[in-house]
Protein backbone atom coordinates (compact mmCIF):
# COMPACT_ATOMS: atom_id res chain seq x y z
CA UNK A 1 110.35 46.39 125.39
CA UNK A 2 108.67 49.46 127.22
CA UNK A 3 111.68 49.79 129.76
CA UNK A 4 114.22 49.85 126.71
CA UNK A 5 112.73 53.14 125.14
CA UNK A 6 112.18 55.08 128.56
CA UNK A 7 115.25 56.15 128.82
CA UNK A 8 115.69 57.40 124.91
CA UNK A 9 112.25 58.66 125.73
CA UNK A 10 113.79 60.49 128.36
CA UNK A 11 116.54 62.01 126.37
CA UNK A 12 114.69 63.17 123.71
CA UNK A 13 111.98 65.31 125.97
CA UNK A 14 115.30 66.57 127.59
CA UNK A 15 116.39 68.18 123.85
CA UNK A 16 113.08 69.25 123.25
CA UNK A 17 113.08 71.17 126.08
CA UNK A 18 116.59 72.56 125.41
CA UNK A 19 115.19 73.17 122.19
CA UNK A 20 112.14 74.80 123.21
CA UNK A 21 113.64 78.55 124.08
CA UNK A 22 116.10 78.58 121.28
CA UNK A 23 112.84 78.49 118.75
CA UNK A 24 110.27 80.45 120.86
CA UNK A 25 113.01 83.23 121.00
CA UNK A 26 113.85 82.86 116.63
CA UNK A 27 109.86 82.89 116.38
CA UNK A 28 109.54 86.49 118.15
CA UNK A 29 112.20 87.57 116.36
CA UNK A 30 110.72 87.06 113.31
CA UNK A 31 107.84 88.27 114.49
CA UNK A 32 109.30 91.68 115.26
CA UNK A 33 110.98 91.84 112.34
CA UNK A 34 107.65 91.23 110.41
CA UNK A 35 105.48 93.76 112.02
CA UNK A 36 108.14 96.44 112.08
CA UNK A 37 108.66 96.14 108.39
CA UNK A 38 104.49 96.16 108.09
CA UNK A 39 104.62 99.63 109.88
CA UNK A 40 107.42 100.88 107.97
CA UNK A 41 105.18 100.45 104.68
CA UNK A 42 102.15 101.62 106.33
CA UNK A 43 103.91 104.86 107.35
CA UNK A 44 105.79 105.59 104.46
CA UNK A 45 102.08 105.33 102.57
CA UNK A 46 100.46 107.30 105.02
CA UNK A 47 103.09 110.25 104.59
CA UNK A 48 103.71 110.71 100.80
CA UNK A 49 100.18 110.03 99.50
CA UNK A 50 97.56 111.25 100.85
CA UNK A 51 94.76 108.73 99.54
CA UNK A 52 96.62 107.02 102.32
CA UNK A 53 96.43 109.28 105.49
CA UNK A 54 93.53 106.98 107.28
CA UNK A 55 96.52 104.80 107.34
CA UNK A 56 98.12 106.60 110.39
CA UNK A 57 98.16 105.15 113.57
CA UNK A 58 95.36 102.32 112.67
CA UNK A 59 95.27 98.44 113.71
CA UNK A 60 96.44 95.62 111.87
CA UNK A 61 95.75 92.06 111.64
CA UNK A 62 97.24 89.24 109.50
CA UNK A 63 96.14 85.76 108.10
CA UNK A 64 98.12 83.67 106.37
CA UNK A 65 97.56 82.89 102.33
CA UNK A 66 97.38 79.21 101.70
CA UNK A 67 99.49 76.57 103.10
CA UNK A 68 103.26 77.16 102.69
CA UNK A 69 103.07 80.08 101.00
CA UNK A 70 104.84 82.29 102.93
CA UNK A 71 102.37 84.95 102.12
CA UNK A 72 100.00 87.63 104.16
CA UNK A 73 97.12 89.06 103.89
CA UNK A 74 97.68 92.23 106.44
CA UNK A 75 94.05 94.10 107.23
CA UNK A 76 93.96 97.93 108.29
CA UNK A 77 91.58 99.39 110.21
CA UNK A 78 90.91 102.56 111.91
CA UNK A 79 88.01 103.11 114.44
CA UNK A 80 86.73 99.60 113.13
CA UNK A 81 86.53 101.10 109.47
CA UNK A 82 88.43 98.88 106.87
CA UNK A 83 91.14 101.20 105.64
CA UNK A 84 92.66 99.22 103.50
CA UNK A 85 95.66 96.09 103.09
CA UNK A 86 98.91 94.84 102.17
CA UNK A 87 99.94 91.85 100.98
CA UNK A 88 103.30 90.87 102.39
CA UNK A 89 105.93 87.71 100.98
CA UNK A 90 108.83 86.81 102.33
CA UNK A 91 111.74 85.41 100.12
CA UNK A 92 112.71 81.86 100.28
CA UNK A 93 114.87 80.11 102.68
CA UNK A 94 115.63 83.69 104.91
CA UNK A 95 114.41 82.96 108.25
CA UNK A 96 116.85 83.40 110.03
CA UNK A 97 117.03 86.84 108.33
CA UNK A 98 114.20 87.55 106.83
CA UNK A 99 113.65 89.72 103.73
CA UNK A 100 109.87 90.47 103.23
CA UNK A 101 108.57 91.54 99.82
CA UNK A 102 105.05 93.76 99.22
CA UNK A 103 103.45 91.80 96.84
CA UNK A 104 100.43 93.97 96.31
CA UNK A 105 98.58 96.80 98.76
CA UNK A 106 95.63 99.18 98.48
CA UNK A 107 93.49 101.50 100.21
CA UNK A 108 89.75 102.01 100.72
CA UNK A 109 87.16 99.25 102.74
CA UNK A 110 87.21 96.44 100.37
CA UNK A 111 89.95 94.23 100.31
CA UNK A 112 91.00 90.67 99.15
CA UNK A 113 89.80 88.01 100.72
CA UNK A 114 87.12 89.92 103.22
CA UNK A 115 85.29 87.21 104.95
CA UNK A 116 82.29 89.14 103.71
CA UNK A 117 82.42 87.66 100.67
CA UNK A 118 83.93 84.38 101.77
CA UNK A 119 82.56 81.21 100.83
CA UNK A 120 81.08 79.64 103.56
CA UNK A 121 82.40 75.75 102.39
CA UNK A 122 85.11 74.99 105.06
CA UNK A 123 87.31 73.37 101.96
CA UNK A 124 87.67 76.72 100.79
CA UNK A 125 91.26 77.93 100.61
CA UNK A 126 92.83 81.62 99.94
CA UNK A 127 95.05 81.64 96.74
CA UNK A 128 96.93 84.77 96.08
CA UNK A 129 98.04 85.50 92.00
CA UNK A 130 97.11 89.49 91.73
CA UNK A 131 94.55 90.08 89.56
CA UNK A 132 93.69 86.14 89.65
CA UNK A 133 94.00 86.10 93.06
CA UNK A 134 90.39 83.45 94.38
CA UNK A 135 89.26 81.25 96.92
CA UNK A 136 89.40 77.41 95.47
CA UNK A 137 86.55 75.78 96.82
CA UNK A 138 86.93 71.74 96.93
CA UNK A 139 84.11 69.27 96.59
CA UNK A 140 83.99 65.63 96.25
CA UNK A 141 83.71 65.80 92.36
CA UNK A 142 84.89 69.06 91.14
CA UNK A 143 86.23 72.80 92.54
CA UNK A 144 85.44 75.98 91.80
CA UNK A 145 86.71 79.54 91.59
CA UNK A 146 85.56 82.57 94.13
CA UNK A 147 86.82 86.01 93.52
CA UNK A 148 88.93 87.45 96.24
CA UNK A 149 87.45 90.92 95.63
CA UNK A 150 84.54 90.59 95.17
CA UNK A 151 82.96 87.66 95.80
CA UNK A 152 81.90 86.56 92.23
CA UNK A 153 81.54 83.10 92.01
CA UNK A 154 82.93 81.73 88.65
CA UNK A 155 81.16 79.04 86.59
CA UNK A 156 82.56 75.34 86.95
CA UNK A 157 84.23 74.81 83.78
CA UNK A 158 87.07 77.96 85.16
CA UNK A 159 90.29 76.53 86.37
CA UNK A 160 93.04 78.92 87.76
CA UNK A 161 95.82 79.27 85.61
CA UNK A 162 99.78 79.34 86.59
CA UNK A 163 100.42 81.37 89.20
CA UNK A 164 102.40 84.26 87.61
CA UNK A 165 103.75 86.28 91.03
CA UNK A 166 106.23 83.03 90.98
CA UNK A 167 107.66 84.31 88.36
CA UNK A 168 108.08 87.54 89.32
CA UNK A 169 111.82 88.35 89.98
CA UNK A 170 112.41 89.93 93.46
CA UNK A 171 113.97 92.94 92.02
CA UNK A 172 110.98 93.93 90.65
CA UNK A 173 109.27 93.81 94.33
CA UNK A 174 109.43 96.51 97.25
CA UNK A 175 112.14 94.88 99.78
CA UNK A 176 112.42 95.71 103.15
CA UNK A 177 114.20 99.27 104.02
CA UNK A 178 112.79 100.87 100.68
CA UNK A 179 110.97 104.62 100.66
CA UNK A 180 107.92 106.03 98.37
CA UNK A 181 109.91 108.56 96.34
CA UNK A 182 107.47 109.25 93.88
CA UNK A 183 103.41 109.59 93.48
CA UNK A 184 101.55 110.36 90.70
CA UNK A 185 97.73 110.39 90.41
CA UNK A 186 96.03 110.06 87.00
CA UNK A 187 92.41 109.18 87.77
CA UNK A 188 91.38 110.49 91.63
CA UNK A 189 88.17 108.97 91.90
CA UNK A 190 86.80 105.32 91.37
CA UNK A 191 86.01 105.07 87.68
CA UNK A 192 84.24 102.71 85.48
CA UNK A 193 86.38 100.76 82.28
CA UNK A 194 82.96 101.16 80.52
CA UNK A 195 82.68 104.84 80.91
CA UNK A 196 85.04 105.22 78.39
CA UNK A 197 85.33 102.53 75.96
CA UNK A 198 88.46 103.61 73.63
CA UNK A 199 90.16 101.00 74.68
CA UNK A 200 87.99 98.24 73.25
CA UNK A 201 89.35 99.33 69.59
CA UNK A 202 92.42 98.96 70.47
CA UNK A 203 92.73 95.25 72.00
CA UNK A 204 94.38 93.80 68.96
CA UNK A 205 96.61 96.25 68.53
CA UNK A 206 99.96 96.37 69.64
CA UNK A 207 99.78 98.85 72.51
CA UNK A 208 102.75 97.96 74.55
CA UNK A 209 103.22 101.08 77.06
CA UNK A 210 106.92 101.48 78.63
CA UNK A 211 106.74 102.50 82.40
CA UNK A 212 108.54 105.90 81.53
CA UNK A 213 105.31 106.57 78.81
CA UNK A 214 102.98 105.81 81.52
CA UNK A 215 104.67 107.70 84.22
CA UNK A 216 104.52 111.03 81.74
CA UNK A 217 100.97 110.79 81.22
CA UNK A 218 99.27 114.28 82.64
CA UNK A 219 96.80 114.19 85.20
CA UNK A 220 93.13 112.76 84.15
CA UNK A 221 94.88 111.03 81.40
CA UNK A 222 92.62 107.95 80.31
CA UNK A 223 94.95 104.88 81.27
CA UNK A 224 92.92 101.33 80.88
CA UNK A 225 94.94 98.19 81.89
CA UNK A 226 93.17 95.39 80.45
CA UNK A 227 93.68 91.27 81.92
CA UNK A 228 92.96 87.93 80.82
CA UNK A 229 92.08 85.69 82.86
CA UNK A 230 91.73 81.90 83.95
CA UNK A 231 93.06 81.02 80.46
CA UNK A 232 91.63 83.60 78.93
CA UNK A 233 87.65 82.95 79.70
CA UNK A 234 87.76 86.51 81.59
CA UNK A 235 89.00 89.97 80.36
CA UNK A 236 88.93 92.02 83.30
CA UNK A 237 89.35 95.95 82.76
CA UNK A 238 90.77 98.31 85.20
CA UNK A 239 90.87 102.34 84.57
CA UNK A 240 94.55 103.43 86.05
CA UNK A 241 94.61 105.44 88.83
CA UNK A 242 97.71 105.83 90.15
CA UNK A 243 101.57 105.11 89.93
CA UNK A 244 103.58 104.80 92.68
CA UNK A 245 107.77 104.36 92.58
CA UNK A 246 109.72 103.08 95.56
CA UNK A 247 113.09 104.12 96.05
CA UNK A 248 113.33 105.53 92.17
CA UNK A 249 113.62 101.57 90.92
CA UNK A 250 110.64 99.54 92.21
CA UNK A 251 106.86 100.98 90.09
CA UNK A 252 103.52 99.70 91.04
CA UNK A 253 100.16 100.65 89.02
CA UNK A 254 97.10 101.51 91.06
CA UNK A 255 94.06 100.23 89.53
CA UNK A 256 90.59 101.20 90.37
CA UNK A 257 89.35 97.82 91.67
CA UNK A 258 86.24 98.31 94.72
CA UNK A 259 89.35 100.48 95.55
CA UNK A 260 92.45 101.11 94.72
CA UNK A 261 95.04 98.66 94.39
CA UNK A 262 98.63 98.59 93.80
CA UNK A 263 100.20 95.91 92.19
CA UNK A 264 103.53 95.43 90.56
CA UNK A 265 104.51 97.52 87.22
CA UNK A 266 106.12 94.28 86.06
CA UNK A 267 103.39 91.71 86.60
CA UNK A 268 101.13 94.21 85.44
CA UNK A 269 102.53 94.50 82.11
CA UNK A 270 103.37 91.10 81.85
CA UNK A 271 99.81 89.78 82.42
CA UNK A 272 98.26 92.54 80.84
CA UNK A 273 97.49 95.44 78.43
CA UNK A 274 97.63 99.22 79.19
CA UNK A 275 95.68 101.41 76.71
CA UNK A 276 95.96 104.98 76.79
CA UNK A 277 92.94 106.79 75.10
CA UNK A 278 93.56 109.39 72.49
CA UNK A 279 93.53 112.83 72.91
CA UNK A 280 90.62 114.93 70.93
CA UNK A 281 91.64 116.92 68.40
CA UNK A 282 91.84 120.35 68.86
């Protein structure tokens, strides 16, 4: 029976190694592709804002989120300093020419998913969702929830909810080939939500803001974007710091997170509230 399979044996090694090249060669292509398009964001960041000039000419390094995910975590570093991240998709079945999305990026020397704050159970696993973004750390019996920021372990009784970046449409995410065409900076500094607490009396009120209202808001303006979370057991406030628009169609919110992050106008409102505090009277 042994003698029968050698030679299919045979033949299949033979395609396999005919095989071999054709792959190896797609697989640096991609790979070009990839970090080409990482640089392109990096550089257009670095140039038009300038919360983002460590960004020029610093390292990367990328680890993949979760199992088939198709989703990065890229680190930036300059002179061994974190500088700050992206988070980088790519849309479904393009490999053979791939279209990579930003999902999220931000700047200063925390970012999601530091192994400083990394739970040290080797069932741990990465799972990217924005705001809800965690690591889900498997036992026998149960799981539980790690921030990605942070750190913060979450009690037992949390369970992640649906993801919502899967239902994000990709024409509300940066593609490749797009520019920064437009900055503007509310809050300059990190802030604290609780510093200024309008926006507690206003969380059952309907206080849908349109991007164009939030986009005309003057500098220093008072902009609090407020999130549930995990089905509602967390409401996580973040002050506004700055808007960002991409080719005069794609808007991302920076929040003041351990840092600034950027995350997706769209998912931003859909998962959350903004509140914009009132003006004193004169």
């Amino acid at each position: 029976m042994t003698r029968r399979f050698l030679p299919l044996l045979g033949v299949l090694l033979s395609f396999a190694l005919l095989a071999w090249p054709v792959q190896a060669e797609e697989e640096t292509g991609w790979n070009q592709k990839f970090h080409a398009q990482i640089q392109t964001w990096m550089n257009e960041l670095a140039t038009r804002d300038p919360q983002f000039k460590e960004w020029q000419q610093a390292d990367t390094d990328v680890q993949t989120l979760g199992p088939n995910q198709r989703q990065w975590l890229v680190s930036i570093k300059k002179a061994d300093k974190q500088v700050g991240y992206l988070v980088v998709g790519e849309e479904p079945e393009t490999f053979a020419q791939p279209k990579f999305v930003l999902l999220e990026y931000g700047v200063g020397e925390y970012i999601l998913f530091d192994d400083a704050f990394a739970p040290r159970e080797i069932a741990a696993e990465p799972v990217y969702d924005g705001f809800a973004s965690h690591w889900l750390v498997t036992r026998q019996s149960s799981s539980q929830l790690v921030n990605a920021k942070t750190g913060e372990v979450y009690p037992a009784s949390f369970t992640a909810s649906e993801p919502d970046f899967r239902s994000l449409s990709a024409q509300s995410l940066v593609p490749t080939g797009q520019r920064l065409t437009g900055t503007r900076i509310l809050q300059r500094t990190q802030k604290d939500p609780f510093d200024q607490i309008g926006w507690v009396s206003q969380l059952h009120r309907d206080s849908a803001i349109t991007w164009p209202q939030l986009w005309q808001q003057e500098n220093d303006a008072s902009v609090t974007l407020t999130v549930p979370l995990y089905h509602s057991q967390v409401l996580a406030p973040f002050v506004v710091g700055s808007l960002h628009l991409w080719n005069d169609q794609y808007a991302y919110v920076g929040v003041w997170d351990e840092g600034l992050r950027f995350v997706p106008y769209t998912y931003a409102h859909k998962v959350g509230t903004f509140h914009v505090a009132r003006q004193p009277q004169s």
